[in-house]
Protein backbone atom coordinates (compact mmCIF):
# COMPACT_ATOMS: atom_id res chain seq x y z
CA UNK A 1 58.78 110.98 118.24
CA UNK A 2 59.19 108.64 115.74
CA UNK A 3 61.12 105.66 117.53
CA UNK A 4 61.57 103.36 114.74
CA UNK A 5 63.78 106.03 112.77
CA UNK A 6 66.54 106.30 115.61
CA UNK A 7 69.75 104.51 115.78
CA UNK A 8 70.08 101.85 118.90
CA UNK A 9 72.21 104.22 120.59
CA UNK A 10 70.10 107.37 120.16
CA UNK A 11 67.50 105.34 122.37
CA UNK A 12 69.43 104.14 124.81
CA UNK A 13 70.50 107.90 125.42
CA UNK A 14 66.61 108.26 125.55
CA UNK A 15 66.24 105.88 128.18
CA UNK A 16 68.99 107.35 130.06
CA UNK A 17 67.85 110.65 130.01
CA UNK A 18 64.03 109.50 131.74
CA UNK A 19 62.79 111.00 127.95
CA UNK A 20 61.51 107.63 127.18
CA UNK A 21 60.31 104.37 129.59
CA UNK A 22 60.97 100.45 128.52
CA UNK A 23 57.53 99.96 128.54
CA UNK A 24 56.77 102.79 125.72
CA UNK A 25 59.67 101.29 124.08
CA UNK A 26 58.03 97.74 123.78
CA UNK A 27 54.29 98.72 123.23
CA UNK A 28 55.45 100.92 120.53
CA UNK A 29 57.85 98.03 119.39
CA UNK A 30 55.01 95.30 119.37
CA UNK A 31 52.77 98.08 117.61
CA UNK A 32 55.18 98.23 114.54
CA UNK A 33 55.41 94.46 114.68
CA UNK A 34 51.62 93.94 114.40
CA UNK A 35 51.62 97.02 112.19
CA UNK A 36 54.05 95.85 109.28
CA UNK A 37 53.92 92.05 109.62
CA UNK A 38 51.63 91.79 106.34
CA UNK A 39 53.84 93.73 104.63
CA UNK A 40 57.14 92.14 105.52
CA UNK A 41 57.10 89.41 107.82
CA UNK A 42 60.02 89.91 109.45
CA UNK A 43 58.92 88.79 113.21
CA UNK A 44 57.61 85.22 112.52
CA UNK A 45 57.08 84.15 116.32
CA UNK A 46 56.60 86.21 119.19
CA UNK A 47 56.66 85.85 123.23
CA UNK A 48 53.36 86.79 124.82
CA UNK A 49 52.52 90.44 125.35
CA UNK A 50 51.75 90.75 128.79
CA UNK A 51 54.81 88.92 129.39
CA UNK A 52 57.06 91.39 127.18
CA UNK A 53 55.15 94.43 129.23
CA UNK A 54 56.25 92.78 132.56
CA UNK A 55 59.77 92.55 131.13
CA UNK A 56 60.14 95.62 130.32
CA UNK A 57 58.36 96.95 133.69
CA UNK A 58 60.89 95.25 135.66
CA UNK A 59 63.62 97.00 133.34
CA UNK A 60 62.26 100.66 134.31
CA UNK A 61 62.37 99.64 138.05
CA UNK A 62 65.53 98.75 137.13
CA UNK A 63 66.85 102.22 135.87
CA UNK A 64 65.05 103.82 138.43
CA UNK A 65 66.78 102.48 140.81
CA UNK A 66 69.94 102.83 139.21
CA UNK A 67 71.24 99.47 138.48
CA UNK A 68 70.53 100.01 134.49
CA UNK A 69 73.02 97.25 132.14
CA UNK A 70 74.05 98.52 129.02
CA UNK A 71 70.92 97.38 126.61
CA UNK A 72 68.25 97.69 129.83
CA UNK A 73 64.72 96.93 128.24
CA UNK A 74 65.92 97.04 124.66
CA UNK A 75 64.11 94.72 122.59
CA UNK A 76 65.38 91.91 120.83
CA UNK A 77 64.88 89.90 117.54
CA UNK A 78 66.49 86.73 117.43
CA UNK A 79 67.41 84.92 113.95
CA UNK A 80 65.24 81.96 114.22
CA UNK A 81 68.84 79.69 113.20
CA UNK A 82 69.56 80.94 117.23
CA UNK A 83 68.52 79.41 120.43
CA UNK A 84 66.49 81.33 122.74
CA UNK A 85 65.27 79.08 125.76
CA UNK A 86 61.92 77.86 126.26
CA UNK A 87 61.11 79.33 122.39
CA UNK A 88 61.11 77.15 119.50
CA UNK A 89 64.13 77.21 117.26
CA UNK A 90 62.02 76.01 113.95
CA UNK A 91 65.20 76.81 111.68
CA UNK A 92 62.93 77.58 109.35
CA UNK A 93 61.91 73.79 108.79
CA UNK A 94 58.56 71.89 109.09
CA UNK A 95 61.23 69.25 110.73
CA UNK A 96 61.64 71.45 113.72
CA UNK A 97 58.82 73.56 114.11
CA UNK A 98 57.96 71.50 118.07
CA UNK A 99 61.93 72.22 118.56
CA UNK A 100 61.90 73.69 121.84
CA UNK A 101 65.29 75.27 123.13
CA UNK A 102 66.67 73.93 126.82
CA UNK A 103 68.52 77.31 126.64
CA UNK A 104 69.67 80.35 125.19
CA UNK A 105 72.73 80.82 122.44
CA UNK A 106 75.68 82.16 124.05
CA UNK A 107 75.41 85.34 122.09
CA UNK A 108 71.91 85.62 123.28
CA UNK A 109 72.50 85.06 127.33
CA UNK A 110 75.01 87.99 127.02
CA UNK A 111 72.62 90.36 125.72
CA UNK A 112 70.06 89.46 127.49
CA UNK A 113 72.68 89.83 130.26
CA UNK A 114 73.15 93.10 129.16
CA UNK A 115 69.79 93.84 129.48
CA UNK A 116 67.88 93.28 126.23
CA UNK A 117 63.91 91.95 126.05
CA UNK A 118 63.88 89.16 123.75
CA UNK A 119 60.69 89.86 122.11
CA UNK A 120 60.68 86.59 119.15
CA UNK A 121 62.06 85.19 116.14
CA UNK A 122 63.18 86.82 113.14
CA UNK A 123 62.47 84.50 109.89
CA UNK A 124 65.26 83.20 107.85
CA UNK A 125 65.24 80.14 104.88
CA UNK A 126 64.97 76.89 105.81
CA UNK A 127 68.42 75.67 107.60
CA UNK A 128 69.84 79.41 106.55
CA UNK A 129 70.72 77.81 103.28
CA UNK A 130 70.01 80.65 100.84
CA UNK A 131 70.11 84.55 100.47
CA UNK A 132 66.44 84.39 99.89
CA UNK A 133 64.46 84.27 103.04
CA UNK A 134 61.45 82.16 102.46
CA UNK A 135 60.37 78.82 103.82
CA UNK A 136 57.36 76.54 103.82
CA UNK A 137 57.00 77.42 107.76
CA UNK A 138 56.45 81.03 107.99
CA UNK A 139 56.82 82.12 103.87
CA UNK A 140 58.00 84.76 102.22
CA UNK A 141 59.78 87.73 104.15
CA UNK A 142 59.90 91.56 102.20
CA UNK A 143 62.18 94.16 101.96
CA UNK A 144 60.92 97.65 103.35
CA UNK A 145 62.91 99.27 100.23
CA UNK A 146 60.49 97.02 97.60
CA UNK A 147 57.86 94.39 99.01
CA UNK A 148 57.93 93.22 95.85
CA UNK A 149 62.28 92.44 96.17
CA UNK A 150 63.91 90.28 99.18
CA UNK A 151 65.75 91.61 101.94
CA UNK A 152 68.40 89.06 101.34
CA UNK A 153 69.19 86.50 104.04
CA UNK A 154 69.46 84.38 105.61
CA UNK A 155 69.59 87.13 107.99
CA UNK A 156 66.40 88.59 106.21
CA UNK A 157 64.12 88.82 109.14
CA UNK A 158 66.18 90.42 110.84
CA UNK A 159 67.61 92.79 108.09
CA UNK A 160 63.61 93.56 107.26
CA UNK A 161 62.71 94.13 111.40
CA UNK A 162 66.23 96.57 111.14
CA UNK A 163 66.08 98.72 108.13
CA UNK A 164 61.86 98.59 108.43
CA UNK A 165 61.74 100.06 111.83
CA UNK A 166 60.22 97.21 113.70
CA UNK A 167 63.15 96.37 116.15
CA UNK A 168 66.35 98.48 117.06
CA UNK A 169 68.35 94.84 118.02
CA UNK A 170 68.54 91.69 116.17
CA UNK A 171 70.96 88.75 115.68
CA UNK A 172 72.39 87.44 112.64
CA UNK A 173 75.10 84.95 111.33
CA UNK A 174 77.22 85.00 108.30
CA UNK A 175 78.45 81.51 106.94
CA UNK A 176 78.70 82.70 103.05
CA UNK A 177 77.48 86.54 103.40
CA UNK A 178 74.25 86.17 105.59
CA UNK A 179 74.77 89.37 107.66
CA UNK A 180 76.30 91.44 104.50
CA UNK A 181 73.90 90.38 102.14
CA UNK A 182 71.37 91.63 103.71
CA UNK A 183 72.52 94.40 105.35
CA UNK A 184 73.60 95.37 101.68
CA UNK A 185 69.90 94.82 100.47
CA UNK A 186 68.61 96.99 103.64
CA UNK A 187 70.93 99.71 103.63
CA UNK A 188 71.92 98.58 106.75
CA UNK A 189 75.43 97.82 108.57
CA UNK A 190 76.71 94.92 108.60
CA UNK A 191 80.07 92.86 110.01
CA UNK A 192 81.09 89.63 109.62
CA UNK A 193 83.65 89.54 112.81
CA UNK A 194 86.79 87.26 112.39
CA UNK A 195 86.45 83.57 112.64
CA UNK A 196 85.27 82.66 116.40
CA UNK A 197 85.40 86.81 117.63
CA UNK A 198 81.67 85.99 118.91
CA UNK A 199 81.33 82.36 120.38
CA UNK A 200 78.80 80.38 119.05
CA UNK A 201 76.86 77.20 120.62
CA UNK A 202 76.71 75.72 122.72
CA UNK A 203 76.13 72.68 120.54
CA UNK A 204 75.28 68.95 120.77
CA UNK A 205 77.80 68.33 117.72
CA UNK A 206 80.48 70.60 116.91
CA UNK A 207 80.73 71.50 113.48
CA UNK A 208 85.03 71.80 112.85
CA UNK A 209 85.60 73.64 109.87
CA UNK A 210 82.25 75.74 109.75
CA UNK A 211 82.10 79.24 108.22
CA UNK A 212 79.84 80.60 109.72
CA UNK A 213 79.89 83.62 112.29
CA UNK A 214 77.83 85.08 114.63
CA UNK A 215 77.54 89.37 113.73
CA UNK A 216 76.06 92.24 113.95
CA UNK A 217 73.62 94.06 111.78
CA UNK A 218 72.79 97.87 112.99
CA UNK A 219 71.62 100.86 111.84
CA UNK A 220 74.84 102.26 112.52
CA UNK A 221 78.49 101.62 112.69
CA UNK A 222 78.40 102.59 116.34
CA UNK A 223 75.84 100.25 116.86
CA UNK A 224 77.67 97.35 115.43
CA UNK A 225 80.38 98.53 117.99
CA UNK A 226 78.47 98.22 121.53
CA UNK A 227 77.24 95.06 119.78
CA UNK A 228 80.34 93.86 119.64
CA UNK A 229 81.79 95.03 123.19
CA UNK A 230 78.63 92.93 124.65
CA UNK A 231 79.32 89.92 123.10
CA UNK A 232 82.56 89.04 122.16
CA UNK A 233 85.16 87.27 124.44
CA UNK A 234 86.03 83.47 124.69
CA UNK A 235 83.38 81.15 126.13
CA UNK A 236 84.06 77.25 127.39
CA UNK A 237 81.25 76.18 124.78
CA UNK A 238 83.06 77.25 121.60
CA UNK A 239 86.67 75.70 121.43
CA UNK A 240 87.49 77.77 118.92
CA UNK A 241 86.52 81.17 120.39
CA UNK A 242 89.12 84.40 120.43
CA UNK A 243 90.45 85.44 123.74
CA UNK A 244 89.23 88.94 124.86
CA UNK A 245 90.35 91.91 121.90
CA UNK A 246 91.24 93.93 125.07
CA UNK A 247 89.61 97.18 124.30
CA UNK A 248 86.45 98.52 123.41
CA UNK A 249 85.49 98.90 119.99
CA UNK A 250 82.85 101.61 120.52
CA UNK A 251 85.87 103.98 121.97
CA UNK A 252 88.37 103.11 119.50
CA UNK A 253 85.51 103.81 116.83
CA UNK A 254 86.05 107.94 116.30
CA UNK A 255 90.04 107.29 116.33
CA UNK A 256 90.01 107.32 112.26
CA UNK A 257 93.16 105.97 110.24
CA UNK A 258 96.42 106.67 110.19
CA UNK A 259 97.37 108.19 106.75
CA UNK A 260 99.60 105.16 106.11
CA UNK A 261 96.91 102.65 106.17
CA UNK A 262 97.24 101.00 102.86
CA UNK A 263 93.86 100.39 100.38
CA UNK A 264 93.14 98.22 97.90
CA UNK A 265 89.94 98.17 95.70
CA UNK A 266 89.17 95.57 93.35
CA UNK A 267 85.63 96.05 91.40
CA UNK A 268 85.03 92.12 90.64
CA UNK A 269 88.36 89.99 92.55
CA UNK A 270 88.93 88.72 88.80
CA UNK A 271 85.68 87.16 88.09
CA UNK A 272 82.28 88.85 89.47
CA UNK A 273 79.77 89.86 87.27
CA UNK A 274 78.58 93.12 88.50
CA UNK A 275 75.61 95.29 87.34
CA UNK A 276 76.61 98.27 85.98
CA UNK A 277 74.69 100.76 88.62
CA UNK A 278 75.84 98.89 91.39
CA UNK A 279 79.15 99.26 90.07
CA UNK A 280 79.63 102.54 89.79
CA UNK A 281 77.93 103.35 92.90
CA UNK A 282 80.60 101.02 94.99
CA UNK A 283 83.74 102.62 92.81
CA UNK A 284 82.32 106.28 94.22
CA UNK A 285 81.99 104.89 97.58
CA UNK A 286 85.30 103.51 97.62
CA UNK A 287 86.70 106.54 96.13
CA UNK A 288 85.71 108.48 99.36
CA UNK A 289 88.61 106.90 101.01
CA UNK A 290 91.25 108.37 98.77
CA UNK A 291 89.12 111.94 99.19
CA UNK A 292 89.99 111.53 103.26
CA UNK A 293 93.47 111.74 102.30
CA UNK A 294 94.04 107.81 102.27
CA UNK A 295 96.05 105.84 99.50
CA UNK A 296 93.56 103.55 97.41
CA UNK A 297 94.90 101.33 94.89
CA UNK A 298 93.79 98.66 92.59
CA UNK A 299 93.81 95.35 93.53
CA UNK A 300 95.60 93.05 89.91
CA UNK A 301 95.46 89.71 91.66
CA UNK A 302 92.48 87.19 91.54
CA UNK A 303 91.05 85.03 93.61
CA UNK A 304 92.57 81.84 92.82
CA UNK A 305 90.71 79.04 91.00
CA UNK A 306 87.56 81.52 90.49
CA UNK A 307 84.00 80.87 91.50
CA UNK A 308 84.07 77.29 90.10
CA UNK A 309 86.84 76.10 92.70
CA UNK A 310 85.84 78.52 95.33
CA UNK A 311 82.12 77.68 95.39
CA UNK A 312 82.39 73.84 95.15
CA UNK A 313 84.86 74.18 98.09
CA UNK A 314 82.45 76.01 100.56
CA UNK A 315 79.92 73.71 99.08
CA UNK A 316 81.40 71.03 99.73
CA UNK A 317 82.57 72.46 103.57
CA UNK A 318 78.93 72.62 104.17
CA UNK A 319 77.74 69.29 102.68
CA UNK A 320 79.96 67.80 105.26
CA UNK A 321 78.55 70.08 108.35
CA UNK A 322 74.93 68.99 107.01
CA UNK A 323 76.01 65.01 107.35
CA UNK A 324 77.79 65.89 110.47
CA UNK A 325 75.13 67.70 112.75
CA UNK A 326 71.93 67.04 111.09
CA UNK A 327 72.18 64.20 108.45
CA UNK A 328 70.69 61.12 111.14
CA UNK A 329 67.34 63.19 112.67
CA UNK A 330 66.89 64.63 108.80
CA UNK A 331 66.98 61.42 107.02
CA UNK A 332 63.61 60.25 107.42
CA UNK A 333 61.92 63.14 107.10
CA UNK A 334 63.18 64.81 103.95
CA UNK A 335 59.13 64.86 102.55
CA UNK A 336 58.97 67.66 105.19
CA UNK A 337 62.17 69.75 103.54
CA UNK A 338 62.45 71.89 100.87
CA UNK A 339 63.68 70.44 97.59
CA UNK A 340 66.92 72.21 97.45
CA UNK A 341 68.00 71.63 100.98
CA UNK A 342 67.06 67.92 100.32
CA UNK A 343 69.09 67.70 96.88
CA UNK A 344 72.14 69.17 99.43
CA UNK A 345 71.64 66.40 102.40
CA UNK A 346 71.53 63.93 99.28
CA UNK A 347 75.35 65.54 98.63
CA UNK A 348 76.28 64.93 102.06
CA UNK A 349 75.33 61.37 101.74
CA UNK A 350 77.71 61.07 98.27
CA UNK A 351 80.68 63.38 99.92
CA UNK A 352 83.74 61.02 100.45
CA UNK A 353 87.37 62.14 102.18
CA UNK A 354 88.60 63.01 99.15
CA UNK A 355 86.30 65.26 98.25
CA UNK A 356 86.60 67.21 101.58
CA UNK A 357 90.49 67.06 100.75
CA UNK A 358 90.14 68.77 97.84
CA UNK A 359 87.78 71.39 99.42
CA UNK A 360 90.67 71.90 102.37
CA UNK A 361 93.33 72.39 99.88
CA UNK A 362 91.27 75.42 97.80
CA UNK A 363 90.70 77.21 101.30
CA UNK A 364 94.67 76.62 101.73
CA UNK A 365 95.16 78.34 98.18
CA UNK A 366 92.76 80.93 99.24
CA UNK A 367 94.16 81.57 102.83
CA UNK A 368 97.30 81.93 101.09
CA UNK A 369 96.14 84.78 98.80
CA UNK A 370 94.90 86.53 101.05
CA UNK A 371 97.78 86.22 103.29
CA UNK A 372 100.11 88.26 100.01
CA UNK A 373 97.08 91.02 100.13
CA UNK A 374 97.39 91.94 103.87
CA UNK A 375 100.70 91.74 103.51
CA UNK A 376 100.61 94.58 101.29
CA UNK A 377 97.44 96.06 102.38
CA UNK A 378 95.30 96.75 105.34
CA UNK A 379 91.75 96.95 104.36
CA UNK A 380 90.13 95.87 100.78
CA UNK A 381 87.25 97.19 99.20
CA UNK A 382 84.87 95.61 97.12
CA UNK A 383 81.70 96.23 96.15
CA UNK A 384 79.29 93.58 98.73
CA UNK A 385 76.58 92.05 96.23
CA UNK A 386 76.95 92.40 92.69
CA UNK A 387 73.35 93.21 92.05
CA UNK A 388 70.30 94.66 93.13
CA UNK A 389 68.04 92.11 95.34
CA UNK A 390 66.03 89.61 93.34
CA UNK A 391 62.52 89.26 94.17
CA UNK A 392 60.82 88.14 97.49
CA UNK A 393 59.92 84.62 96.01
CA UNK A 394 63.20 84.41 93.92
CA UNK A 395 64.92 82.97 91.53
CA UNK A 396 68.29 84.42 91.49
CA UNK A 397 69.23 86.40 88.12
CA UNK A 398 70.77 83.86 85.74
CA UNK A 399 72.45 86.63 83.72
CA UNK A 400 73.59 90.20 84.59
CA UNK A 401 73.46 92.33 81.50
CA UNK A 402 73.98 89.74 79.11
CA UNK A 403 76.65 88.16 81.16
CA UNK A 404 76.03 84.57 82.31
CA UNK A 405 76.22 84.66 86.31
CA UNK A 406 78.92 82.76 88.10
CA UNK A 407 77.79 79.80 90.35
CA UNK A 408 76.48 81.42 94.05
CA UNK A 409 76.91 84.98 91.90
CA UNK A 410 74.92 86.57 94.89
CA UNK A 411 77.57 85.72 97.56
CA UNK A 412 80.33 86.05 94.66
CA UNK A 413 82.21 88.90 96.98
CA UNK A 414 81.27 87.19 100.34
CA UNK A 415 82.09 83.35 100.39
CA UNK A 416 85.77 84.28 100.06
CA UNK A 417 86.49 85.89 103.04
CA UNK A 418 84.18 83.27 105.00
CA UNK A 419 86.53 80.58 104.04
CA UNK A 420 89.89 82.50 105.18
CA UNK A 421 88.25 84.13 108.19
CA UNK A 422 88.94 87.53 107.43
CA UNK A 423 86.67 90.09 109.31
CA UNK A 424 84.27 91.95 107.14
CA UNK A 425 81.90 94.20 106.96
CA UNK A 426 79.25 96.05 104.58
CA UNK A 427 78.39 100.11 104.45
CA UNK A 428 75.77 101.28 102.62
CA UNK A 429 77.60 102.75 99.66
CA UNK A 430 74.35 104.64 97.65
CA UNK A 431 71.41 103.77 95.84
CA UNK A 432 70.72 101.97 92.38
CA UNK A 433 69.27 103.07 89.65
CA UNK A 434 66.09 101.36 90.87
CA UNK A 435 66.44 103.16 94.26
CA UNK A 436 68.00 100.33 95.97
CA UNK A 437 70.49 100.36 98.36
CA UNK A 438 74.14 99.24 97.32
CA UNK A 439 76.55 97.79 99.89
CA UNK A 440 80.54 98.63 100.00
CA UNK A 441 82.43 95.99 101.24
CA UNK A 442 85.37 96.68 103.77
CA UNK A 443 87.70 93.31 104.56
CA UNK A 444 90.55 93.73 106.70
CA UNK A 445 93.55 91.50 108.23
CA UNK A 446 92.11 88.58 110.20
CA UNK A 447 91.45 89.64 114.13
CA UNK A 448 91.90 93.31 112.50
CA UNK A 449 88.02 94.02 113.94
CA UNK A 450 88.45 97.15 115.10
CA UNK A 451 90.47 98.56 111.68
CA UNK A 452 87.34 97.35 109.86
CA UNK A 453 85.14 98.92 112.28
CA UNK A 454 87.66 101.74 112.30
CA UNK A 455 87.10 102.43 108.69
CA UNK A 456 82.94 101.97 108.17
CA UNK A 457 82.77 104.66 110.46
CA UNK A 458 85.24 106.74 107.90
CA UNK A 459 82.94 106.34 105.39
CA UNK A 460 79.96 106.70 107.41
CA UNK A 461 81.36 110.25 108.37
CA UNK A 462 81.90 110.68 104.59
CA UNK A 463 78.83 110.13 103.39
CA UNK A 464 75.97 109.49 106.17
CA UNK A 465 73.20 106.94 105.53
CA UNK A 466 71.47 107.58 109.23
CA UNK A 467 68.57 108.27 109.67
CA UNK A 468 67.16 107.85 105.49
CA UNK A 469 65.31 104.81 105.98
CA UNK A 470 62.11 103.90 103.77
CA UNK A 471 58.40 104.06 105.07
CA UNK A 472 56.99 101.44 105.98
């Protein structure tokens, strides 16, 4: 039985059924760590072993006597950006790697409420500031598609552990595309929920005006659905949490769309530079929504003020979380950083009011534009990254066919629907010419989760991606 090809669900249903014990689960799961860690490094610290086989002993008693929770003995990867208690949360920085966690992330204590084993860490760059997961801590994380390419980030632990077969649950957040990056670059699913959908924290500073979200990243859409149903719902720690959806996405999943749910694709939102593979491959995916009898028309507006407005904005949005949360305990120790998250706490230092002003005002042009789309549409496509995945070590391509890049081209679809707080989510649309997968974007209106959910599991009916994973 080869465990680290089925879905999350398909093994739950093998729990269920007696086919398959928690503790078969986790010594096969801590097999394929130990197995592919050279190759990928996706698992970068992990809880002891005998410790993980008592977990999931206790979780077999636990079916066996009936009282199973939803994820009973499931294990779980947790992006090292997250806190799990007594683990270190190392963000991915020599600053932090003695940072022990008093106690778990809210999104974390409701899985593991639900049941889950959380077996360790999943890497991710240093402070999640890139789309290339590397850091002087734990190094360079691979993609099971191409060691030799990244599996984006900076959900790229947990993206590698996913699409490679090493863990059927992980976490990941999204603050400028780090769940649909990645999940693009794996082949995986991805979903950036609307703006506070999951709660996040709890948090010794609260950082107003973030982007970032916490998400899931599956194997499949259905996945990303009981994901969701565990962990959403408002919590006291995060002010700016959603109150309860009030139904379950996982049963609304298989209800389709309505044939008057309006479309709109737009190949580059007015100024991507997209590869010419990747392109076509997202226009075919996106045409599969017209073929199940849905209207799909081109998007003519742009994104206002382009990548050079929008960019600098969520720049700038971040500079100021950086000098809000970490600036003080970083300041001394900046020898111990990497030079491009230094060069961005030396930004925070510079950033004055007016600076943020301007920043607020381009997410209020933006919010704005994509308050006239929904109007007229439901969902959005585009295609998710506009190339195939640099390498492991980087650098980012500087030019795409002859065509200079625009600044953050890699996150070029992404950033805009972190700053308006649309929900999003990534399908894996087809391959490359190089064999690599290529993500399809789906946006829809803001708290719209289960439309967007609605429709990945359209196309994933359309054209299937489960169970074609590469070998590890």
């Amino acid at each position: 039985m080869h465990l680290d090809r089925l879905s999350l669900i398909q093994l739950l249903d093998l729990l269920s059924a007696g086919e398959l014990s928690c503790v078969e689960l986790m010594d096969a799961t801590l097999e394929r760590i130990e197995a592919t860690h050279p190759k990928l490094n996706a698992v970068v610290s992990q809880r002891p072993r005998g410790e993980l086989l008592a977990d999931a002993e206790a979780a077999d008693a636990r079916r066996a006597a009936g009282n199973a929770r939803p994820l009973e003995g499931v294990p779980l990867g947790v992006k090292d950006l997250e806190d799990v208690a007594g683990m270190v949360t190392s963000m991915g920085s020599r600053v932090f790697r003695d940072s022990v966690a008093e106690a778990d992330s809210t999104q974390v204590a409701r899985l593991r409420g639900a049941g889950a084993i959380v077996v360790g860490k999943t890497n991710t760059p240093e402070f999640g500031f890139t789309a290339i997961t590397k850091n002087p801590l734990f190094g360079v994380t691979r993609s099971p598609w191409n060691p030799e390419r990244t599996p984006g980030g900076s959900s790229g632990g947990s993206s590698a552990a996913l699409a490679g077969g090493v863990l059927p649950l992980v976490t990941s957040s999204d603050g400028g595309g780090s769940i649909r990056i990645p999940a693009s670059f794996t082949g995986a699913f991805g979903l950036k929920p609307s703006q506070g959908r999951i709660p996040r924290g709890p948090m010794k500073a609260w950082d107003y005006g973030s982007t970032s979200v916490y998400g899931p990243l599956t194997r499949t859409v259905a996945d990303g659905a009981l994901f969701l149903d565990l962990v959403a719902g408002p919590s006291p720690c995060d002010p700016g949490s959603l109150p309860h959806p009030g139904l379950s996405y996982r049963e609304v999943l298989e209800s389709g769309l309505p044939s008057s749910v309006r479309v709109a694709w737009s190949p580059d939102l007015g100024y991507a530079r997209v590869q010419s593979d990747v392109a076509r491959v997202a226009a075919d995916a996106a045409a599969a929504f017209d073929q199940s009898g849905l209207s799909v028309e081109p998007l003519d507006e742009h994104v206002p003020g382009g990548p050079p407005m929008l960019t600098a904005a969520w720049g700038t949005l971040g500079n100021f979380l950086i000098a809000g949360q970490i600036h003080e305990p970083l300041r001394s120790q900046r020898q111990d950083m990497t030079h491009s998250f230094a060069e961005a706490l030396e930004r925070s230092w510079e950033m004055t009011p007016e600076t943020f002003g301007a920043a607020a005002r381009e997410r209020g042009r933006l919010n704005l534009w994509c308050g006239e789309v929904f109007n007229r549409f439901d969902l959005l496509l585009t295609p998710t990254v506009p190339y195939d995945p640099p390498p492991a070590r980087g650098p980012f391509p500087t030019h795409t066919e002859g065509r200079e890049q625009v600044p953050a081209g890699v996150a070029a679809f992404t950033i805009p629907f972190n700053m308006s707080g649309h929900p999003a989510a990534t399908v894996r649309a087809g391959l490359s010419d190089a064999g690599l997968p290529v993500g399809l974007q789906i946006v829809g209106p803001r708290h719209r989760d289960d439309l967007v959910l609605r429709a990945a599991r359209l196309f994933e009916r359309a054209r299937p991606w489960h169970p074609s994973w590469p070998e590890v």
